[in-house]
C-alpha atoms as a PDB file:
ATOM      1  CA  UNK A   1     121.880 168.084  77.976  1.00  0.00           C
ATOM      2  CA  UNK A   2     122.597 171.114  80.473  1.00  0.00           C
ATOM      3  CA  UNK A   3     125.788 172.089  81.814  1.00  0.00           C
ATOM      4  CA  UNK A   4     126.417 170.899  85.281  1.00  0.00           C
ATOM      5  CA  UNK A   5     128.986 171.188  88.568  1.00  0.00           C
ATOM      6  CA  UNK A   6     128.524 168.227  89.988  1.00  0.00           C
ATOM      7  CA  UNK A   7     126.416 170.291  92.825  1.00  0.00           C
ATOM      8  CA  UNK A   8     122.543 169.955  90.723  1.00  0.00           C
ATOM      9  CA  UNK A   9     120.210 166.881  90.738  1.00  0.00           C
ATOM     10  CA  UNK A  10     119.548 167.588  86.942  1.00  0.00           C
ATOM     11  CA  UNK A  11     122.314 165.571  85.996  1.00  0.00           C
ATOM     12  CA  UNK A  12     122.094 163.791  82.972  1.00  0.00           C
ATOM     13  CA  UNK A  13     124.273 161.072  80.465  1.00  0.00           C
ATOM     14  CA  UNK A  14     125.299 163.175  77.625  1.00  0.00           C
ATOM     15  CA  UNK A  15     124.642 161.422  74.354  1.00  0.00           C
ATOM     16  CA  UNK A  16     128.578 161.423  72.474  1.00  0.00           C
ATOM     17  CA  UNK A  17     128.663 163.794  69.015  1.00  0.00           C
ATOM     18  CA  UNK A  18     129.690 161.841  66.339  1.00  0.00           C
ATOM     19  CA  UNK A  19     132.435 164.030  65.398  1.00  0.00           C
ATOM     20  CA  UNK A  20     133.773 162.355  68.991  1.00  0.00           C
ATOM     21  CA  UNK A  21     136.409 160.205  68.132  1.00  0.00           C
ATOM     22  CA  UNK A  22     139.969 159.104  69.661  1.00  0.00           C
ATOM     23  CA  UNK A  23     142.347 160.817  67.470  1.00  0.00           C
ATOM     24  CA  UNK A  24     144.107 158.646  64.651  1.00  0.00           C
ATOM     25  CA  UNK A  25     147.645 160.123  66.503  1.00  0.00           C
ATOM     26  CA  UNK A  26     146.835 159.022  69.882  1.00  0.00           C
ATOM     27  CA  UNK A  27     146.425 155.555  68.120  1.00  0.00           C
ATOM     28  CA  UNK A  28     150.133 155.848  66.695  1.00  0.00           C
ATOM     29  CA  UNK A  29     151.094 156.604  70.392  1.00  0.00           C
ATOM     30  CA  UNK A  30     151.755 160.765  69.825  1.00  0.00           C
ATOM     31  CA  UNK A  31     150.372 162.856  72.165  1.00  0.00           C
ATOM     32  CA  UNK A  32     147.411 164.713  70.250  1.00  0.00           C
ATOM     33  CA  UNK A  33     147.445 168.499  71.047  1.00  0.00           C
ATOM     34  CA  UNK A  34     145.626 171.389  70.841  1.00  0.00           C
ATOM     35  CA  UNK A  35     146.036 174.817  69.130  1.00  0.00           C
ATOM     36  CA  UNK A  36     147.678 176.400  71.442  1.00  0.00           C
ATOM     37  CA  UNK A  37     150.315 173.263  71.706  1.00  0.00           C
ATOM     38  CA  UNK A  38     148.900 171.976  75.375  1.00  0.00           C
ATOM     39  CA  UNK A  39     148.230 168.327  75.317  1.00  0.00           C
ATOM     40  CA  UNK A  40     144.344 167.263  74.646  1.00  0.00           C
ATOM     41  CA  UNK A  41     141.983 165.813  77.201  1.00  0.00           C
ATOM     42  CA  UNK A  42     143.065 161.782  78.208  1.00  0.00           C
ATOM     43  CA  UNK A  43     145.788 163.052  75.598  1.00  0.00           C
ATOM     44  CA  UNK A  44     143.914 161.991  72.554  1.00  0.00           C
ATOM     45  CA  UNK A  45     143.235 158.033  74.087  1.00  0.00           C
ATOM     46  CA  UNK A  46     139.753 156.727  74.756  1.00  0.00           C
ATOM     47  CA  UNK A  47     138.890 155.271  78.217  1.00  0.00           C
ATOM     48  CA  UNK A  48     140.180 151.358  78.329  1.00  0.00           C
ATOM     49  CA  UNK A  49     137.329 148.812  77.344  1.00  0.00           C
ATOM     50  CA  UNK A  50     137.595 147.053  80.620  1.00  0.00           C
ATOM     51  CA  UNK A  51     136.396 148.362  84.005  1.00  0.00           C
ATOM     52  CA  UNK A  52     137.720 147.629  87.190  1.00  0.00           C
ATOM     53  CA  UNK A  53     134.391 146.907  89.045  1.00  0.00           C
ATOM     54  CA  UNK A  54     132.219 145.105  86.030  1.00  0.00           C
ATOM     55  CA  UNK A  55     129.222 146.929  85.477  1.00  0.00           C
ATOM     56  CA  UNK A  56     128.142 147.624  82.274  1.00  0.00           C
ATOM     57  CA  UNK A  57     129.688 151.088  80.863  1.00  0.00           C
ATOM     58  CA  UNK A  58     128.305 153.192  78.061  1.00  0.00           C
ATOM     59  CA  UNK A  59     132.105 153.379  76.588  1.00  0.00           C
ATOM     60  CA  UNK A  60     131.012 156.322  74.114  1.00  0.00           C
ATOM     61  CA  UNK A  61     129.519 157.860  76.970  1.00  0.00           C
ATOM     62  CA  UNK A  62     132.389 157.452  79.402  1.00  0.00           C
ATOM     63  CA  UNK A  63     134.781 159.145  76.542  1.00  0.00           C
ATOM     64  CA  UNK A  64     132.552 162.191  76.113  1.00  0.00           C
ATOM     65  CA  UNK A  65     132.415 162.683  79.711  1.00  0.00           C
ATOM     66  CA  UNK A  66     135.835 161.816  80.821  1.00  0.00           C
ATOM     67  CA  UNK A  67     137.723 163.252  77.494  1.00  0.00           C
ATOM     68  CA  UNK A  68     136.141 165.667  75.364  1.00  0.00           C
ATOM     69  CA  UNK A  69     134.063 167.938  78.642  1.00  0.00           C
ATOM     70  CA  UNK A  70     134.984 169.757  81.736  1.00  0.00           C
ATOM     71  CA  UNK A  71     131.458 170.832  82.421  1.00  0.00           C
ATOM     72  CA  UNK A  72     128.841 167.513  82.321  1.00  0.00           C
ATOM     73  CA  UNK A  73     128.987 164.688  84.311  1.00  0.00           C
ATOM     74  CA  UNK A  74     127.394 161.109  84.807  1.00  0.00           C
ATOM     75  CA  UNK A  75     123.650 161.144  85.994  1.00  0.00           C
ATOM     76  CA  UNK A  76     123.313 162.013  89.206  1.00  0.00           C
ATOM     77  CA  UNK A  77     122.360 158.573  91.516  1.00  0.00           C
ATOM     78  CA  UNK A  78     124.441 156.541  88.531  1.00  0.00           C
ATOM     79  CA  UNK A  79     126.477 155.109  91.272  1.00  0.00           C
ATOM     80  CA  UNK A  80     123.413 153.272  92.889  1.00  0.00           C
ATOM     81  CA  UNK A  81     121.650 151.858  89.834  1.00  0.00           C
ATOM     82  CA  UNK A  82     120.718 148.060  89.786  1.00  0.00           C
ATOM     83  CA  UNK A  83     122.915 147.627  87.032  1.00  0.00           C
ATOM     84  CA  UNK A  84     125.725 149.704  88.852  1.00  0.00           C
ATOM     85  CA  UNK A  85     125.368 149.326  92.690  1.00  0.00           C
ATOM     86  CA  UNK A  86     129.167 150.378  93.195  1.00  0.00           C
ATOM     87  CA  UNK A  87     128.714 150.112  96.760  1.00  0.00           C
ATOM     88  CA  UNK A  88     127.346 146.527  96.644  1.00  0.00           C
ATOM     89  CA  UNK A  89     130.814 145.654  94.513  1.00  0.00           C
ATOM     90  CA  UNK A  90     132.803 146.888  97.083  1.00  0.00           C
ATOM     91  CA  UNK A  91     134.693 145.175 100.345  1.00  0.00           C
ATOM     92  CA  UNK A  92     133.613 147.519 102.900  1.00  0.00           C
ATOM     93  CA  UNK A  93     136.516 145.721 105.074  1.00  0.00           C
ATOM     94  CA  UNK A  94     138.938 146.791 102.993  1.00  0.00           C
ATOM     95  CA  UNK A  95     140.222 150.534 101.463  1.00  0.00           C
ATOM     96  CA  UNK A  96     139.635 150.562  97.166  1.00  0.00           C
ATOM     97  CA  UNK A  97     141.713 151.957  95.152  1.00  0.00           C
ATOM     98  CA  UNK A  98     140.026 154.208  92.530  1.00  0.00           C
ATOM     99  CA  UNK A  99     142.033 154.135  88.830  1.00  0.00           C
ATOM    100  CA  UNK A 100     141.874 156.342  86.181  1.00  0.00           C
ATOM    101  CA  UNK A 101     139.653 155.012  82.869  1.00  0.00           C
ATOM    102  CA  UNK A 102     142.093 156.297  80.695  1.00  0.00           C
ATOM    103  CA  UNK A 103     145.677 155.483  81.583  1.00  0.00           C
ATOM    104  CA  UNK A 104     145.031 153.656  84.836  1.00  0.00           C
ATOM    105  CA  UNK A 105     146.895 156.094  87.565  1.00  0.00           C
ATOM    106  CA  UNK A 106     145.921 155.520  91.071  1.00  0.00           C
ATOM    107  CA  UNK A 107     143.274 158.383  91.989  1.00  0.00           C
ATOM    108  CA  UNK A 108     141.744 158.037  95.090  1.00  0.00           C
ATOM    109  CA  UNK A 109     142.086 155.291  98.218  1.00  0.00           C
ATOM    110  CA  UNK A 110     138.433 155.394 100.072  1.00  0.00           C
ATOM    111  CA  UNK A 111     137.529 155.228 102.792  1.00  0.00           C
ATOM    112  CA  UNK A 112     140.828 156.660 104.514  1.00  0.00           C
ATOM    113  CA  UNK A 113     140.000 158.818 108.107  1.00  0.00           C
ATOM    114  CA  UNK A 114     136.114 157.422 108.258  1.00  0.00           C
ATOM    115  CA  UNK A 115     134.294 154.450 108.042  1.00  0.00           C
ATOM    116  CA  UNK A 116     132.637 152.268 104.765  1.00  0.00           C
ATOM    117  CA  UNK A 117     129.812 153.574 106.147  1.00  0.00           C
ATOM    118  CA  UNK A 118     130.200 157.243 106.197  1.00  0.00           C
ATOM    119  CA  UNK A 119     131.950 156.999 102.918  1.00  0.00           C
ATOM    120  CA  UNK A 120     129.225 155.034 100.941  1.00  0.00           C
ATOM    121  CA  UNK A 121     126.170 157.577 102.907  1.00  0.00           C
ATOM    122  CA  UNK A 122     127.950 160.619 101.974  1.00  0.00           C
ATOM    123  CA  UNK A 123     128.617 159.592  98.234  1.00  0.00           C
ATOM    124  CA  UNK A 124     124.781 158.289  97.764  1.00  0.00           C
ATOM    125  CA  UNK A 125     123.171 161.478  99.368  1.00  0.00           C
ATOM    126  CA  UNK A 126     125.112 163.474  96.691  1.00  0.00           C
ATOM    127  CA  UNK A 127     124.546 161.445  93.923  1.00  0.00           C
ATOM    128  CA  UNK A 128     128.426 161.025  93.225  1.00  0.00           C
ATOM    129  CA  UNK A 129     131.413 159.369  94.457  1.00  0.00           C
ATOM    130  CA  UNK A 130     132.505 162.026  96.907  1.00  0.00           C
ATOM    131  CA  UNK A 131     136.338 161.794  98.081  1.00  0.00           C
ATOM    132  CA  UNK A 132     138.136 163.578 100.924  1.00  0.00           C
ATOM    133  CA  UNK A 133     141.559 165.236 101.110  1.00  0.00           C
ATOM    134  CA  UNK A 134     142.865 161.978 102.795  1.00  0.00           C
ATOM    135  CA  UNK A 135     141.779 160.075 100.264  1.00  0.00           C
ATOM    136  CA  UNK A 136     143.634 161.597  97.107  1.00  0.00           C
ATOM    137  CA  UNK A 137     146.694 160.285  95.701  1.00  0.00           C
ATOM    138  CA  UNK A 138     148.011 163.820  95.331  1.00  0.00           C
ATOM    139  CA  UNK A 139     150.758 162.991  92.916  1.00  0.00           C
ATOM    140  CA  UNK A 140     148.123 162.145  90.437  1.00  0.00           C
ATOM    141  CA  UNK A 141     144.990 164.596  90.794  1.00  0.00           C
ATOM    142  CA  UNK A 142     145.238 168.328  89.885  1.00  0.00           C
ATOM    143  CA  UNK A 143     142.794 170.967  90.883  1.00  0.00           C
ATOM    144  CA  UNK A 144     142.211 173.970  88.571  1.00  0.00           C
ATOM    145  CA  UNK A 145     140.871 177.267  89.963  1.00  0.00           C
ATOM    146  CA  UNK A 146     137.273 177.016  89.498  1.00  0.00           C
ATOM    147  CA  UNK A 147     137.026 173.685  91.624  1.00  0.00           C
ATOM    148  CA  UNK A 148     137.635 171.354  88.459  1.00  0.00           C
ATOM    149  CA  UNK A 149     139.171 168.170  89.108  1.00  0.00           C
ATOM    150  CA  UNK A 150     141.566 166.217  86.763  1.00  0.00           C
ATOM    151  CA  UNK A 151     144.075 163.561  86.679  1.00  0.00           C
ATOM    152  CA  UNK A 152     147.727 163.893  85.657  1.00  0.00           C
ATOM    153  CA  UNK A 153     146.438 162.088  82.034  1.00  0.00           C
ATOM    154  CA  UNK A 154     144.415 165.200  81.539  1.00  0.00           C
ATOM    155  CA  UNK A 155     141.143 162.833  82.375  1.00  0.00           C
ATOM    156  CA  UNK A 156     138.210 164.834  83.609  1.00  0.00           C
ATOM    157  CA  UNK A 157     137.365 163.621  86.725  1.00  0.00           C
ATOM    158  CA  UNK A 158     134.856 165.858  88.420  1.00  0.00           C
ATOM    159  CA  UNK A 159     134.821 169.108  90.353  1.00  0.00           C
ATOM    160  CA  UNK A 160     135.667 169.828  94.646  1.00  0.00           C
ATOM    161  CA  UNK A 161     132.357 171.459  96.221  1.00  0.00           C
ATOM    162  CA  UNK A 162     133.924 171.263  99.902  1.00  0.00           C
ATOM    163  CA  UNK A 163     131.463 171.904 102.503  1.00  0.00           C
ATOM    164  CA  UNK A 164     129.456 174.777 103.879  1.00  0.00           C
ATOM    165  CA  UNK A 165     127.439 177.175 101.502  1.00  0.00           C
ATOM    166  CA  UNK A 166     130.784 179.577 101.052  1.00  0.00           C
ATOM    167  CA  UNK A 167     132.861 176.740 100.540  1.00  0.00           C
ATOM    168  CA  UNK A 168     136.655 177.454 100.519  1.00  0.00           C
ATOM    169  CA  UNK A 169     135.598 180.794 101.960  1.00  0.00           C
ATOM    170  CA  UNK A 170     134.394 179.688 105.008  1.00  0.00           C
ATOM    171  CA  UNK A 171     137.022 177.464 105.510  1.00  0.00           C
ATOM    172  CA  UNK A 172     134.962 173.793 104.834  1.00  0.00           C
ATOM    173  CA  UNK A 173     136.905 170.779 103.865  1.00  0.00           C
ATOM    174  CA  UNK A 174     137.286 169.897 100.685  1.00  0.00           C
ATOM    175  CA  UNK A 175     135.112 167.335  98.942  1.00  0.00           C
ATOM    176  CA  UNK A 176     135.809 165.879  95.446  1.00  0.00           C
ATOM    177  CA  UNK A 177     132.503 165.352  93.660  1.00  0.00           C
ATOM    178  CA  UNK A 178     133.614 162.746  90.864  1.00  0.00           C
ATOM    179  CA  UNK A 179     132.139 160.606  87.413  1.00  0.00           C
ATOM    180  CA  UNK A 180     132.190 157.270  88.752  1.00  0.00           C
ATOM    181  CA  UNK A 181     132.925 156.213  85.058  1.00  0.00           C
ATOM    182  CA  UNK A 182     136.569 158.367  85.026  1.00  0.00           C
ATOM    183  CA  UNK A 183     137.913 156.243  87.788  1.00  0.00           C
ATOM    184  CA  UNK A 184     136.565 152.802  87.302  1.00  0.00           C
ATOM    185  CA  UNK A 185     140.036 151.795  85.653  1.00  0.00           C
ATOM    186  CA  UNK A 186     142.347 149.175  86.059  1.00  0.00           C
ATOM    187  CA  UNK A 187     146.156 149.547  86.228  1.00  0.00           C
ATOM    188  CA  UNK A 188     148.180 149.217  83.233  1.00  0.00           C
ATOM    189  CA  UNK A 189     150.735 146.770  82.385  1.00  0.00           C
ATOM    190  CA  UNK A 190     152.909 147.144  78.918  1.00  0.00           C
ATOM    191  CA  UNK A 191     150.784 145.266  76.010  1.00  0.00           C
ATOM    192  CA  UNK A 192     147.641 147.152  77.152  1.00  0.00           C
ATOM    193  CA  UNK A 193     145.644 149.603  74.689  1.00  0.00           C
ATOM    194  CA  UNK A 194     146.349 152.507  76.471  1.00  0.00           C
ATOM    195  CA  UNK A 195     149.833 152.124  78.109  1.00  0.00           C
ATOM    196  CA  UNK A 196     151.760 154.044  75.850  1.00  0.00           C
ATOM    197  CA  UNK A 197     149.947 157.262  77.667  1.00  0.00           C
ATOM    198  CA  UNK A 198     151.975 156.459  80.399  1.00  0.00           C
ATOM    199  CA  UNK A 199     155.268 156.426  78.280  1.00  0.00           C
ATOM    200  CA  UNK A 200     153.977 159.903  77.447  1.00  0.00           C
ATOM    201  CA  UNK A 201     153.269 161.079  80.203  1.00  0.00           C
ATOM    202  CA  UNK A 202     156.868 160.518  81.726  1.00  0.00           C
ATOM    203  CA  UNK A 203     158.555 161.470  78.781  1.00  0.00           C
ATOM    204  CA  UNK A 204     156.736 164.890  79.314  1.00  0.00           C
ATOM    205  CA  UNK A 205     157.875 165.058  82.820  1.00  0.00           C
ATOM    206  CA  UNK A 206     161.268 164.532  81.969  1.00  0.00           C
ATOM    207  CA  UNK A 207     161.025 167.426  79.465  1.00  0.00           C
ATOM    208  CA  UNK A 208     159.084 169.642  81.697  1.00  0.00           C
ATOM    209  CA  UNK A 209     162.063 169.677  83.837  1.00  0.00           C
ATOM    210  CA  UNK A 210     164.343 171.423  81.490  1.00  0.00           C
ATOM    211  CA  UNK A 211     161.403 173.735  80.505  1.00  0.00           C
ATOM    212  CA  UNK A 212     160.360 171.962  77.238  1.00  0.00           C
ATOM    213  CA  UNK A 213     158.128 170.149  78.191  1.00  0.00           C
ATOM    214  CA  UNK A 214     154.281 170.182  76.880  1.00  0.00           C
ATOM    215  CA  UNK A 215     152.037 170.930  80.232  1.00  0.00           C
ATOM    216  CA  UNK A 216     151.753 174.030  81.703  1.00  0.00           C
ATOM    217  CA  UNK A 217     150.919 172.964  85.139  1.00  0.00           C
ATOM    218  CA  UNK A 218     151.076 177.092  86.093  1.00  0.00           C
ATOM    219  CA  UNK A 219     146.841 177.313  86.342  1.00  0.00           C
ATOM    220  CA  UNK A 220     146.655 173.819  88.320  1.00  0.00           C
ATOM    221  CA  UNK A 221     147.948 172.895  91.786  1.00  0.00           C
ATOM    222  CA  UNK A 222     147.675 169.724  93.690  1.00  0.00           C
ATOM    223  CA  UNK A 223     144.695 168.738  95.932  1.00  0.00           C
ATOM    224  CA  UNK A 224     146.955 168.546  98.742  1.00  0.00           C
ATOM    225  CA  UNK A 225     149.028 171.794  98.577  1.00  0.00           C
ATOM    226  CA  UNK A 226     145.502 173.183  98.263  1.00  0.00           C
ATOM    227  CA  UNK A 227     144.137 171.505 100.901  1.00  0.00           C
ATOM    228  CA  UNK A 228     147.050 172.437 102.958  1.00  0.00           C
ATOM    229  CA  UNK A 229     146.978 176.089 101.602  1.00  0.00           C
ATOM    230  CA  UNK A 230     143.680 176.426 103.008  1.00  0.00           C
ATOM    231  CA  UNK A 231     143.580 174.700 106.186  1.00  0.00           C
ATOM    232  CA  UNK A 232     146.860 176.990 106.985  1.00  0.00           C
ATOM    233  CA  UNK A 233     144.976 180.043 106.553  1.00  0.00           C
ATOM    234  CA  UNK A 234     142.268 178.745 108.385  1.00  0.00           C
ATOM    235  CA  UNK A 235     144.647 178.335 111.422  1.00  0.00           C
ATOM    236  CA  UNK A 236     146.335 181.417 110.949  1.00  0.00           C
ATOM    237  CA  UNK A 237     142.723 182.996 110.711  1.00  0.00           C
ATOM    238  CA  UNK A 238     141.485 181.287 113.944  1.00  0.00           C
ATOM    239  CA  UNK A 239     145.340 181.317 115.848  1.00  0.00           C
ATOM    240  CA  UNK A 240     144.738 185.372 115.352  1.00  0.00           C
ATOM    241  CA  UNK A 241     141.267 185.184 116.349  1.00  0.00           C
ATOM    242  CA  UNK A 242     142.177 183.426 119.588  1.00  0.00           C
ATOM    243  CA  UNK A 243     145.240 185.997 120.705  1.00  0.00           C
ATOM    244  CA  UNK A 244     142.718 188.682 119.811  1.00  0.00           C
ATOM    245  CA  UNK A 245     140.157 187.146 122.025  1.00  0.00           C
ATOM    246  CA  UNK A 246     142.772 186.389 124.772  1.00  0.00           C
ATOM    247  CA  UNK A 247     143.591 189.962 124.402  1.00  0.00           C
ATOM    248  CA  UNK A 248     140.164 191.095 124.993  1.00  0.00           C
ATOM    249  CA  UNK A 249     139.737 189.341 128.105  1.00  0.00           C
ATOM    250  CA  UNK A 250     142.791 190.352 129.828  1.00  0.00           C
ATOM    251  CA  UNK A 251     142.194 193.936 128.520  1.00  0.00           C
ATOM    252  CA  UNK A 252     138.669 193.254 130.631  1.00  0.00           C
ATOM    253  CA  UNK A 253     140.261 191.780 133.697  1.00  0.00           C
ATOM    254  CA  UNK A 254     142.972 193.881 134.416  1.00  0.00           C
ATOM    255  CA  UNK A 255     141.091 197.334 133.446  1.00  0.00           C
ATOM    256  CA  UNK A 256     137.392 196.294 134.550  1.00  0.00           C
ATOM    257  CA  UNK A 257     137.573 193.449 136.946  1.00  0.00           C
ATOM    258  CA  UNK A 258     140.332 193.925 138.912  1.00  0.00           C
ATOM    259  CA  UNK A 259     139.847 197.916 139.813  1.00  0.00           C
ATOM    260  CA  UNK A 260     136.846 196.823 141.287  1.00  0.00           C
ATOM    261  CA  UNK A 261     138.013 193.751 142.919  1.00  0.00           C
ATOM    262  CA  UNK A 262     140.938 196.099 144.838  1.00  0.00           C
ATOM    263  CA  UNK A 263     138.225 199.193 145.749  1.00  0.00           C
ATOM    264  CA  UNK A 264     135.933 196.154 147.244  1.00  0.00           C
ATOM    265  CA  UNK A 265     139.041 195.108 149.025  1.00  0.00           C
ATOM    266  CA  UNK A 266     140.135 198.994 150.044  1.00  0.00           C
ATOM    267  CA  UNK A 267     136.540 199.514 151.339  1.00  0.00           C
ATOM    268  CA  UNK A 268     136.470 196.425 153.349  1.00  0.00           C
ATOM    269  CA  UNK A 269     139.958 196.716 154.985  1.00  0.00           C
ATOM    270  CA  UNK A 270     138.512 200.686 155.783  1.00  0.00           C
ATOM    271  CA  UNK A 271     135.020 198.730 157.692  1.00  0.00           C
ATOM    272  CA  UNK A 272     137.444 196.961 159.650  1.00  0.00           C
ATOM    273  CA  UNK A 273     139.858 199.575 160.587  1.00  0.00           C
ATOM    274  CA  UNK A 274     136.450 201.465 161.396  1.00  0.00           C
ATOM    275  CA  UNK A 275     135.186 198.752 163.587  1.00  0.00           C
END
């Protein structure tokens, strides 16, 4: 099993330890954290037994990848296998709503700003579900730094390779390269396995807001207020590039072009004075 960032073909399943195992707390509904007293991937909860689209699911699998890793991912093409064929599932008359495995939060709403089509080609040449700003339900996906995608339940979801070799850099759009098995969930309703993550969750919200809370959200930011970050520099980048340019063509008008144009004029007004 190798590393991986979504952006290789040598993607591969990664066979689950067997010291992998949702957290006797978790079961208890506590929030199971770390050492340093952050709250643990999915929050100590396994991915739900059911999936939202019905193909078969490797459930250890899922949990290693979506809970216990923020570096491997699903096979690459795992989206398009016989048994799989998310594509063939789907309405392509109709936007889907992408849910988290673990606690069932709305992720991502594809396609949104282009076609089925364009959604479905662009996810099977890169071997992922791959998700555009437009399509994330910002409230509940969280971008780290280095490009690594998560959802508000602390569910590994993938990493964002936007386009163009430089990336962010060079200004491309943003494209969120995700494991197909952390958002083939199903929403929640009270009675379910893993609601009482949601109970957490929002008690944790309510404490973050007097400061006691358990997340420190200060290393993540949201995949909209990045996207937004970015495309404003952008614009500021090529707004100053266009004054610049402007700037650069009056400069050659008024001090190249037009003392010419007025000696032409000068020496023709002199022929005809002449003549």
């Amino acid at each position: 099993v190798k590393p991986l960032d979504h952006s290789g073909a040598m993607a591969m399943m990664m066979k689950p330890p067997s010291s992998f195992s949702t957290s006797p707390a978790a079961l208890h509904g506590a929030p199971v954290v770390n050492d340093d007293s952050t709250p643990a991937q999915c929050y100590g909860f396994p991915p739900m037994a059911e999936d939202m689209f019905h193909f078969p699911v490797d459930h250890a699998t899922a949990e290693n990848i979506c809970c216990h890793n923020t570096v491997y991912a699903e096979r690459s093409g795992y989206l398009a296998e016989p048994a799989v064929n998310l594509f063939g599932r789907l309405d392509p008359s109709m936007e889907t709503t992408f849910y988290d495995s673990v606690c069932g939060l709305p992720l991502f709403v594809a396609p949104r700003g282009r076609s089925f089509g364009e959604f479905r080609e662009e996810s099977l040449a890169h071997g992922w579900p791959s998700f555009r700003p437009a399509e994330v339900v910002t409230e509940n996906v969280v971008i780290h730094d280095d490009g690594r995608v998560e959802s508000r339940c602390r569910t590994h979801l993938g990493h964002n390779l936007p386009d163009g070799a430089g990336g962010i850099v060079t200004g491309g759009e943003d494209r969120y390269c995700i494991d197909l098995v952390c958002v083939a969930g199903a929403p929640l309703v009270p009675g379910d396995d893993n609601y009482k993550i949601l109970e957490i969750i929002n008690a944790t919200d309510s404490a973050s807001e007097t400061g006691d809370g358990l997340d420190d959200m200060t290393s993540i930011r949201s995949a909209e207020r990045g996207f937004r970050d970015k495309i404003g520099k952008y614009s500021l980048k090529v707004a100053v590039e266009a004054v610049c340019g402007v700037m650069v063509v009056a400069g050659i008008y008024f001090f190249g072009i037009l003392p010419l144009l007025r000696k032409r004029q000068r020496k023709q007004y002199d022929t005809l004075e002449i003549d």
